[in-house]
Protein backbone atom coordinates (compact mmCIF):
# COMPACT_ATOMS: atom_id res chain seq x y z
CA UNK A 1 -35.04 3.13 -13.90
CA UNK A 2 -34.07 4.24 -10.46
CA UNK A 3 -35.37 7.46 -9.22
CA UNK A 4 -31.84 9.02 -8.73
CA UNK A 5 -32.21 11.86 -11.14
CA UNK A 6 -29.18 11.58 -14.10
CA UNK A 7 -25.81 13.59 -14.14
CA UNK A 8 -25.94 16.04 -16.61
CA UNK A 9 -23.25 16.54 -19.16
CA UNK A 10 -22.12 18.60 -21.82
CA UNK A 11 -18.59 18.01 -22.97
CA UNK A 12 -18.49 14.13 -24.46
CA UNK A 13 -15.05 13.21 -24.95
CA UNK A 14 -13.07 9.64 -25.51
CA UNK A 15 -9.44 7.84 -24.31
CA UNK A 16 -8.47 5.45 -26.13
CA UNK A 17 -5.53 3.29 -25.95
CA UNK A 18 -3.95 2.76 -29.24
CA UNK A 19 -3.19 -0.40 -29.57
CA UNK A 20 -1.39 -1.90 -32.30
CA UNK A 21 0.00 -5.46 -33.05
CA UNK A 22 4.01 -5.74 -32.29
CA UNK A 23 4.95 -6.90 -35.76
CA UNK A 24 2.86 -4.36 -37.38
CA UNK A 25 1.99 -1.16 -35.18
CA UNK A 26 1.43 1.40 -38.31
CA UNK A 27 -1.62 -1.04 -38.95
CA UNK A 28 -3.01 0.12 -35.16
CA UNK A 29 -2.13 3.08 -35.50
CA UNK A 30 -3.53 4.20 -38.78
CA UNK A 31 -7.08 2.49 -36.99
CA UNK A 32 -6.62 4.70 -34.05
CA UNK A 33 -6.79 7.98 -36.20
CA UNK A 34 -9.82 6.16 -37.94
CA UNK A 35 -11.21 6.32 -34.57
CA UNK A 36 -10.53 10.06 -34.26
CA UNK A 37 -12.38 11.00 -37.21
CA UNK A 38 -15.25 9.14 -36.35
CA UNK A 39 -15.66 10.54 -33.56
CA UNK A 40 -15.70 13.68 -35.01
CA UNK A 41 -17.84 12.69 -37.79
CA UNK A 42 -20.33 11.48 -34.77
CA UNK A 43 -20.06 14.73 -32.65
CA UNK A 44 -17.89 14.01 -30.17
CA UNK A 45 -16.23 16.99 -28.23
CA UNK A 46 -12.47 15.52 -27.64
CA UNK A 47 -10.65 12.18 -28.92
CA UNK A 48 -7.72 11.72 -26.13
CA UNK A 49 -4.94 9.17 -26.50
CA UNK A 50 -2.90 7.42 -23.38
CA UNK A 51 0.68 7.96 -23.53
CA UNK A 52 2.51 4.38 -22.98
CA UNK A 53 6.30 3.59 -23.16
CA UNK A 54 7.75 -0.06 -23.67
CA UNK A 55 4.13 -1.01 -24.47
CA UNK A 56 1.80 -1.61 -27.83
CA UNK A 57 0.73 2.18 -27.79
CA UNK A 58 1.33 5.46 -28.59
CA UNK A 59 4.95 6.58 -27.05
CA UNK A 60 4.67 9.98 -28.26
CA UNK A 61 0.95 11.79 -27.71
CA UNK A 62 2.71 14.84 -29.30
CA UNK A 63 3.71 12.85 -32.43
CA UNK A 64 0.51 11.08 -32.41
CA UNK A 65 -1.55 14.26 -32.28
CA UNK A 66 0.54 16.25 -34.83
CA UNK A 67 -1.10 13.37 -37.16
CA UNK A 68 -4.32 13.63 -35.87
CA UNK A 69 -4.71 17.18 -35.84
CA UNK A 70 -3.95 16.57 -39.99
CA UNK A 71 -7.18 14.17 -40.22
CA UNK A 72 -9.98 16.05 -38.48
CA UNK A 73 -11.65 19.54 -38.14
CA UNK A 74 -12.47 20.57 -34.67
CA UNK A 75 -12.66 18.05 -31.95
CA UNK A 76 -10.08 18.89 -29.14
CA UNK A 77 -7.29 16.46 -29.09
CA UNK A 78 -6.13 15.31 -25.87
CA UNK A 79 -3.44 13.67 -24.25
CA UNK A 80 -3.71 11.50 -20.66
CA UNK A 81 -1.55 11.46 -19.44
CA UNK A 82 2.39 12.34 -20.28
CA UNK A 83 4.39 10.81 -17.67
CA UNK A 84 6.70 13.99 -16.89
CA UNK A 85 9.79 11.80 -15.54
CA UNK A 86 10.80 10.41 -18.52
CA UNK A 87 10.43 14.29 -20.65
CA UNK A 88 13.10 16.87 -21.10
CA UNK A 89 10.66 20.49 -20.86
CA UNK A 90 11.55 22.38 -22.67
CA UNK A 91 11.71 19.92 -25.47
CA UNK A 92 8.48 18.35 -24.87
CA UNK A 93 7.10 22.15 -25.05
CA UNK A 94 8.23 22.67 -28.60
CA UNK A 95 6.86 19.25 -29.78
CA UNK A 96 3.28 20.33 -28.27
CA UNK A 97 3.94 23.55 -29.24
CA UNK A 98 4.14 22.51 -32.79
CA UNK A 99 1.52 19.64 -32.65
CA UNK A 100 -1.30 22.57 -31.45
CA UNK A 101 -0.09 24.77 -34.02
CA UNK A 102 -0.39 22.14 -36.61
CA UNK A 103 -3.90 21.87 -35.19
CA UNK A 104 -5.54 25.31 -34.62
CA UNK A 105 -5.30 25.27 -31.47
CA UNK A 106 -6.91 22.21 -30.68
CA UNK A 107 -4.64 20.14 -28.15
CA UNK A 108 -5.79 19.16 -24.40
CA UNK A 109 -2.70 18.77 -22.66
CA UNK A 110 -2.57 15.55 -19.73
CA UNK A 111 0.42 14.79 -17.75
CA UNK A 112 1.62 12.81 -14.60
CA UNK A 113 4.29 12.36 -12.46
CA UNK A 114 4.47 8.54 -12.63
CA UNK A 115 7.40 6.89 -14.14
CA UNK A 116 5.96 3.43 -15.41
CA UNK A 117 9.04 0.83 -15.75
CA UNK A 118 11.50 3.35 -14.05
CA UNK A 119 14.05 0.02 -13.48
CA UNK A 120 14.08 -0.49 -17.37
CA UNK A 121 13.87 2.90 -18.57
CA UNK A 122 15.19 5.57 -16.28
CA UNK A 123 18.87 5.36 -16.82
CA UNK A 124 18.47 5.09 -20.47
CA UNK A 125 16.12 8.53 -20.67
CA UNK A 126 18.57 10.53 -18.00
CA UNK A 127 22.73 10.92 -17.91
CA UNK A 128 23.80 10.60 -13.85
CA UNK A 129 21.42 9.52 -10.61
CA UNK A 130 18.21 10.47 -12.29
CA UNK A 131 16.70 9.98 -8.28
CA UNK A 132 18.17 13.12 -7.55
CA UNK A 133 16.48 14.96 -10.25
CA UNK A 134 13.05 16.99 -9.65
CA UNK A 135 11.01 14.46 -11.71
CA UNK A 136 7.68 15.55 -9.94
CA UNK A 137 5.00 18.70 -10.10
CA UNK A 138 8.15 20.99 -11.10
CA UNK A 139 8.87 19.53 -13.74
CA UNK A 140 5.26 19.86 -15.30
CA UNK A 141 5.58 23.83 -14.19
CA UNK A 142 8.45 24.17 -16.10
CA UNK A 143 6.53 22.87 -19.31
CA UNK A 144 3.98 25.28 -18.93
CA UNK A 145 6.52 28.26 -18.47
CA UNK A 146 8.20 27.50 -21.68
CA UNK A 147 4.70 26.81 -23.24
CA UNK A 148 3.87 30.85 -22.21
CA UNK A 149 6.56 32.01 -24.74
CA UNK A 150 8.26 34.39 -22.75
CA UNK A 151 11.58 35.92 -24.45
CA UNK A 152 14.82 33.87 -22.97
CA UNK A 153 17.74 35.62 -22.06
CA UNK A 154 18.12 39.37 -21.02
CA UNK A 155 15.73 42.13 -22.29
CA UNK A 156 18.35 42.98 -25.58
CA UNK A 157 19.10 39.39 -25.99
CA UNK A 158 19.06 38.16 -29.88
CA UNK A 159 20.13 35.72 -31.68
CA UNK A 160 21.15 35.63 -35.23
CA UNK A 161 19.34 33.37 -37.66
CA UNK A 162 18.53 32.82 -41.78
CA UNK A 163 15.43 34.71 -41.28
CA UNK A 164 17.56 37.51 -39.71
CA UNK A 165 18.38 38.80 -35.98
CA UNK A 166 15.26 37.93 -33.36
CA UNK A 167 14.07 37.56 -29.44
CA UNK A 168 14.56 34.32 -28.64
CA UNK A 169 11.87 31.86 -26.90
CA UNK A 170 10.47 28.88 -27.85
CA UNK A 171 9.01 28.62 -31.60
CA UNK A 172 6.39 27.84 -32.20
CA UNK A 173 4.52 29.91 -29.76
CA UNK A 174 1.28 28.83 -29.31
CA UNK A 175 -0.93 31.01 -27.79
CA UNK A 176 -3.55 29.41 -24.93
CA UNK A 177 -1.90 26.00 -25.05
CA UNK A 178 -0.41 26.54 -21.12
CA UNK A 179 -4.00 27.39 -20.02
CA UNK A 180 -4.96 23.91 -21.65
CA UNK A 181 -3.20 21.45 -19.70
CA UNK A 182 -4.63 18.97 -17.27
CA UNK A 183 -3.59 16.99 -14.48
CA UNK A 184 -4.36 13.57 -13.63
CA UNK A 185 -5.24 13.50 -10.38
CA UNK A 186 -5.50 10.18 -8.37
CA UNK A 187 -5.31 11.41 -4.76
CA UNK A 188 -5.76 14.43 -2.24
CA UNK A 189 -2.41 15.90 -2.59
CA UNK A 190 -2.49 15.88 -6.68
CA UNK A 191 -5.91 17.43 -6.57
CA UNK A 192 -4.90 20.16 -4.36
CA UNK A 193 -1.69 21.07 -6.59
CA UNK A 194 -3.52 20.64 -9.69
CA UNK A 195 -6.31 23.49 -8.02
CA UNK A 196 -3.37 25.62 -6.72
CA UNK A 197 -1.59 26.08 -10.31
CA UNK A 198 -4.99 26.27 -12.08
CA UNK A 199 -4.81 23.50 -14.50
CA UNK A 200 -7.47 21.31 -15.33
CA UNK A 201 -8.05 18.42 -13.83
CA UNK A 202 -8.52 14.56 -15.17
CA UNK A 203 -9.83 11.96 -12.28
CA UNK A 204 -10.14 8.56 -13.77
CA UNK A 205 -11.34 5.23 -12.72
CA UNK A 206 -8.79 4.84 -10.35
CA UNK A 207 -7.68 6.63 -6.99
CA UNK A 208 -6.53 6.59 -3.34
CA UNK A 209 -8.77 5.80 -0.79
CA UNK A 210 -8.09 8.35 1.57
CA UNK A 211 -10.27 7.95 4.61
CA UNK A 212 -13.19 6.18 2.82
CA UNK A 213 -12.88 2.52 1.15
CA UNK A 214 -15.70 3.74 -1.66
CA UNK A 215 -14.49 5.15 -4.72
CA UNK A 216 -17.63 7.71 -5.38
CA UNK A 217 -16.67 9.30 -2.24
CA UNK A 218 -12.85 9.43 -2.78
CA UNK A 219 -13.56 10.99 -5.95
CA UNK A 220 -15.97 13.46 -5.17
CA UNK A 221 -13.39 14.54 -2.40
CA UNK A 222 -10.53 15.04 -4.70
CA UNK A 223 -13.48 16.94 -6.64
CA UNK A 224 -14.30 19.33 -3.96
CA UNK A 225 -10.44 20.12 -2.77
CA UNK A 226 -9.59 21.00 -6.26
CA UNK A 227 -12.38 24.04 -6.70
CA UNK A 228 -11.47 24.59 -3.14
CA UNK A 229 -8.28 25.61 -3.93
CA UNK A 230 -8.88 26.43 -7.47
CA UNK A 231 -11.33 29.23 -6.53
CA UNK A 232 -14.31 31.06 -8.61
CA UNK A 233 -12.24 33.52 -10.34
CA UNK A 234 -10.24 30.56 -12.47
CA UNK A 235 -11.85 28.71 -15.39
CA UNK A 236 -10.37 25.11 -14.83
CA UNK A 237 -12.11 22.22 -16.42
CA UNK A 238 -13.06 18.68 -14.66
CA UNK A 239 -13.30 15.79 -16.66
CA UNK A 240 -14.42 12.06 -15.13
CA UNK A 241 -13.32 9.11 -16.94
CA UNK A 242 -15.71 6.08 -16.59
CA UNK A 243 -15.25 2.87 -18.64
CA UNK A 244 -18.75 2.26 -20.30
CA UNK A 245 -19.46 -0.29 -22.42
CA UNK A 246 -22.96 -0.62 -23.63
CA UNK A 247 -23.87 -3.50 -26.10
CA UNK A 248 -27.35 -2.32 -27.64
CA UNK A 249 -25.86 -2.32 -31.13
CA UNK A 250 -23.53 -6.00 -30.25
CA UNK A 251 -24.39 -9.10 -31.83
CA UNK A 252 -24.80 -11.72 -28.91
CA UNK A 253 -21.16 -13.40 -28.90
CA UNK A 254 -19.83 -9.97 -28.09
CA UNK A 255 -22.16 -9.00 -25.39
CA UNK A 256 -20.97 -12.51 -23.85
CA UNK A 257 -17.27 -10.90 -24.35
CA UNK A 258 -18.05 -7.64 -23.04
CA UNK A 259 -19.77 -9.65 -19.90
CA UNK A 260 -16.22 -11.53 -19.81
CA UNK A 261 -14.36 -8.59 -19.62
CA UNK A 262 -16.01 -6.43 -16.92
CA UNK A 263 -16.53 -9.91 -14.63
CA UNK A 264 -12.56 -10.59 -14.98
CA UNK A 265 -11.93 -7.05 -13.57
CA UNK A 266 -14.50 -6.86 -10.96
CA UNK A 267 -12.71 -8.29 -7.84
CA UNK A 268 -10.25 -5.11 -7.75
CA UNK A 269 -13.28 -3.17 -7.39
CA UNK A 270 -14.07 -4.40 -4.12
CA UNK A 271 -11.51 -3.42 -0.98
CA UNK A 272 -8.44 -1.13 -1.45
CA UNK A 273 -5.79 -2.55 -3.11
CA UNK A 274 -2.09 -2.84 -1.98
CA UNK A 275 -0.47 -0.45 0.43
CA UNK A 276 -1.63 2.93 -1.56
CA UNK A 277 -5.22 1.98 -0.53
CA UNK A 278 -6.04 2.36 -4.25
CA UNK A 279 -9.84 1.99 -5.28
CA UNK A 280 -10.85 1.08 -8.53
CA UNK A 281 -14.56 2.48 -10.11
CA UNK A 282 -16.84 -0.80 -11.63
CA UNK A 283 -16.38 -1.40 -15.46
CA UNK A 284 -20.50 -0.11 -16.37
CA UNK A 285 -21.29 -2.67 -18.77
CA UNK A 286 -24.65 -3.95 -20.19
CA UNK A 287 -27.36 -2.15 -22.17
CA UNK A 288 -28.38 1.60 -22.28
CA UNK A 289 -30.89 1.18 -19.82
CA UNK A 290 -28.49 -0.66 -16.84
CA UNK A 291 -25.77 2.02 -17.73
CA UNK A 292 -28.48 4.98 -16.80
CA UNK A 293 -29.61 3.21 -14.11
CA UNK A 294 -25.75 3.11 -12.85
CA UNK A 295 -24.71 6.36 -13.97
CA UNK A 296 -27.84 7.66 -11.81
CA UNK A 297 -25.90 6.48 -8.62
CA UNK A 298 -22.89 7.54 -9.78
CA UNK A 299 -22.18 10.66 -6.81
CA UNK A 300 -18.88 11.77 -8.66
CA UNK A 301 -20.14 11.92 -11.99
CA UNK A 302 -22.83 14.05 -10.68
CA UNK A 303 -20.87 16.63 -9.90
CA UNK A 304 -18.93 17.37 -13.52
CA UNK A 305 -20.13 17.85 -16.57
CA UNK A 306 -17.55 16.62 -18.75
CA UNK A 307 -17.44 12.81 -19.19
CA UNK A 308 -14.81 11.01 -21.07
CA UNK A 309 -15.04 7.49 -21.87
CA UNK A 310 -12.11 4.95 -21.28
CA UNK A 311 -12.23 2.42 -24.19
CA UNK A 312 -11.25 -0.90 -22.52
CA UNK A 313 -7.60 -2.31 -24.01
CA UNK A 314 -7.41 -4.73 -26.58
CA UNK A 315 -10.26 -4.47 -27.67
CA UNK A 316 -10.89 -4.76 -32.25
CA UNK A 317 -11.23 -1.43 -33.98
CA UNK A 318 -14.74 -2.18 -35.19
CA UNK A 319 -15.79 -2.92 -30.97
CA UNK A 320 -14.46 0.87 -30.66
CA UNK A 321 -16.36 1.81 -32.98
CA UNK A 322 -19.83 -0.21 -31.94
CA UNK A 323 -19.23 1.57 -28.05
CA UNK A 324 -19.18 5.61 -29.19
CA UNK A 325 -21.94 4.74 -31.49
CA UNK A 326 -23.91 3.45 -28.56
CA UNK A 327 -22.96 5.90 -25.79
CA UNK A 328 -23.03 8.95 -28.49
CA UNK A 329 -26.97 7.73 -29.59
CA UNK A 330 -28.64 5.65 -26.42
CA UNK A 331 -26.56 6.87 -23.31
CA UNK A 332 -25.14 10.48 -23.85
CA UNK A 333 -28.12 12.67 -24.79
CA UNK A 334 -30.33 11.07 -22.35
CA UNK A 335 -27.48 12.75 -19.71
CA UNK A 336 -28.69 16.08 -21.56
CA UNK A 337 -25.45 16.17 -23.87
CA UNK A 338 -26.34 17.76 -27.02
CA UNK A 339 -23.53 17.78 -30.13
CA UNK A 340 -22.21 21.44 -30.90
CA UNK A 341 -23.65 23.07 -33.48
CA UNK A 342 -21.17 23.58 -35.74
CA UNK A 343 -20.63 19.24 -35.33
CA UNK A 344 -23.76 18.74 -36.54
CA UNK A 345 -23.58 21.39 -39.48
CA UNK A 346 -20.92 19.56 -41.04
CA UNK A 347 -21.56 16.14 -40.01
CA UNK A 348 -25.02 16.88 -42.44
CA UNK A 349 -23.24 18.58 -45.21
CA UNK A 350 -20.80 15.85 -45.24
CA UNK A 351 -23.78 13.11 -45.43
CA UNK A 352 -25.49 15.07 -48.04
CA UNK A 353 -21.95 15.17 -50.26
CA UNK A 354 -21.66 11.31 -49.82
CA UNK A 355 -24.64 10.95 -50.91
């Protein structure tokens, strides 16, 4: 083991992809929110689902996590990220509105301003030149003023309805959900706008390389200039995502896979790709004891201490499954993550009933 000591966490969350099969995606789907509860059942903190359109995946986070919030307790439910070009606000706002209501209170909201497949999907999302439109940070800033539930209209407006005459604004209100939104944040300029409006921020395993070609360093920058700008008085969040994939519990052909996998990848990882400069973090794969002795170097890490793991794509349920198990009992508490309480309570009085 190296004698770098280990980042210390204590928020253990997941992102998973969602994957499903094209000629039969409620199959996937219903395996997905399998996944959910077992993290839960195993103490997880958050279970977080990637929003994808024209893909094998979950096109609606809010839809998804309105069924989610229906099969577990108390994890948070998170989505990363909502790509806010193709979303009308103050629609979106009522659907996560409704979905954290549904909940408790539970949802983690992610968004973006990408607009994956923009050539296909654009014109069919928005009526005239959508390039015209503010697509960008605004548009996430308009989500979270709707989110806030302020009355619309002027001071005696009211609108007549079965339930008789009342103050319009957005139902259901939701209180707290605008203070629990994130931003994904893959370069300087992100960071520092994600700081400035106090949201939370998401940094993943991929970035810009802005003045450095090593990813540590370009995420511990975008790190720094978010609380820089964020300031001491505001309570925003920082969560790295890392794709870890230890094998301790894998029979032998999958640790070959796994091996596969993070080797087919690895060549990205090593000079800035394309004209963005964009860095890409290692895939840490191997047993518990090579992923600590990784994670021990891992500068960025080190300074958060919320990690959420990136569960690879396309990989079988039953793989998902095998990877929290390991990270959860060989890699997380020896990173000084400890379940919450009330987890463990139930996770023994739920044992003790199946027994």
């Amino acid at each position: 083991m190296s004698s770098s000591p280990l980042p210390r966490i204590r928020s253990l969350s997941f992102l998973t992809p969602g994957n499903y099969a094209d000629d039969d995606p409620s199959a996937g789907l219903e395996a997905t929110l399998r996944l959910f509860e077992y993290g839960e059942r195993t103490g997880f903190d958050g279970a977080w689902v990637r929003q994808r359109h024209l893909e094998h995946g979950v096109s609606s986070a809010a839809v998804f996590l309105a069924a989610a919030g229906q099969r577990t307790e108390h994890i948070e439910l998170g989505t990363a990220v909502i790509p806010i070009g193709y979303e009308n606000p103050f629609r979106l706002a009522e659907d996560l509105a409704l979905a954290d209501a549904l909940s408790r209170g539970r949802l983690q909201i992610g968004f973006s301003t990408g607009m994956p497949h923009a050539d296909l999907m654009a014109q069919l999302v928005h009526d005239g030149d959508w390039r015209t439109f503010d697509l960008s940070y605004g548009r996430i800033a308009r989500v979270r003023d709707h989110l806030r539930g302020r009355p619309l209209g002027s001071a005696d407006t009211v609108i007549q309805t079965p339930g008789g005459a009342q103050r319009p604004r957005l139902q259901p209100y939701s209180p707290g959900l605008a203070d629990r939104t994130w931003y994904g944040a893959g370069s300087l300029r992100s960071a520092r706008w994600a700081g400035e409006q106090g949201l939370s921020m998401l940094s993943g395993n991929i970035v810009s390389g802005e003045g450095t070609d090593d990813f540590s360093t370009a995420q511990s920058a975008l790190i720094r200039e978010y609380r820089r700008l964020l300031g001491p008085e505001r309570p925003g969040r920082v969560a790295i995502g890392r794709v870890i994939v230890p094998f301790d519990s894998a029979d032998a052909v999958t640790r070959r896979r796994y091996r596969a996998y993070a080797a087919s990848r690895h060549e990205r990882t090593l000079a800035p790709q394309g004209a963005k400069r964009t860095l890409f973090a290692p895939d840490v794969v191997g047993t518990s004891e090579e992923i600590l002795e990784l994670l021990s170097s891992d500068a960025a890490l080190a300074d958060v201490s919320e990690l959420r793991l990136e569960l690879p794509y396309e990989f079988e349920p039953g793989d998902y499954e095998q990877i929290l198990h390991d990270v959860r009992h060989h890699i997380a508490p020896r990173l000084g993550w400890r379940p919450a309480r009330d987890h463990g309570q139930r996770i023994v009085a739920r044992s003790q009933g199946a027994g």
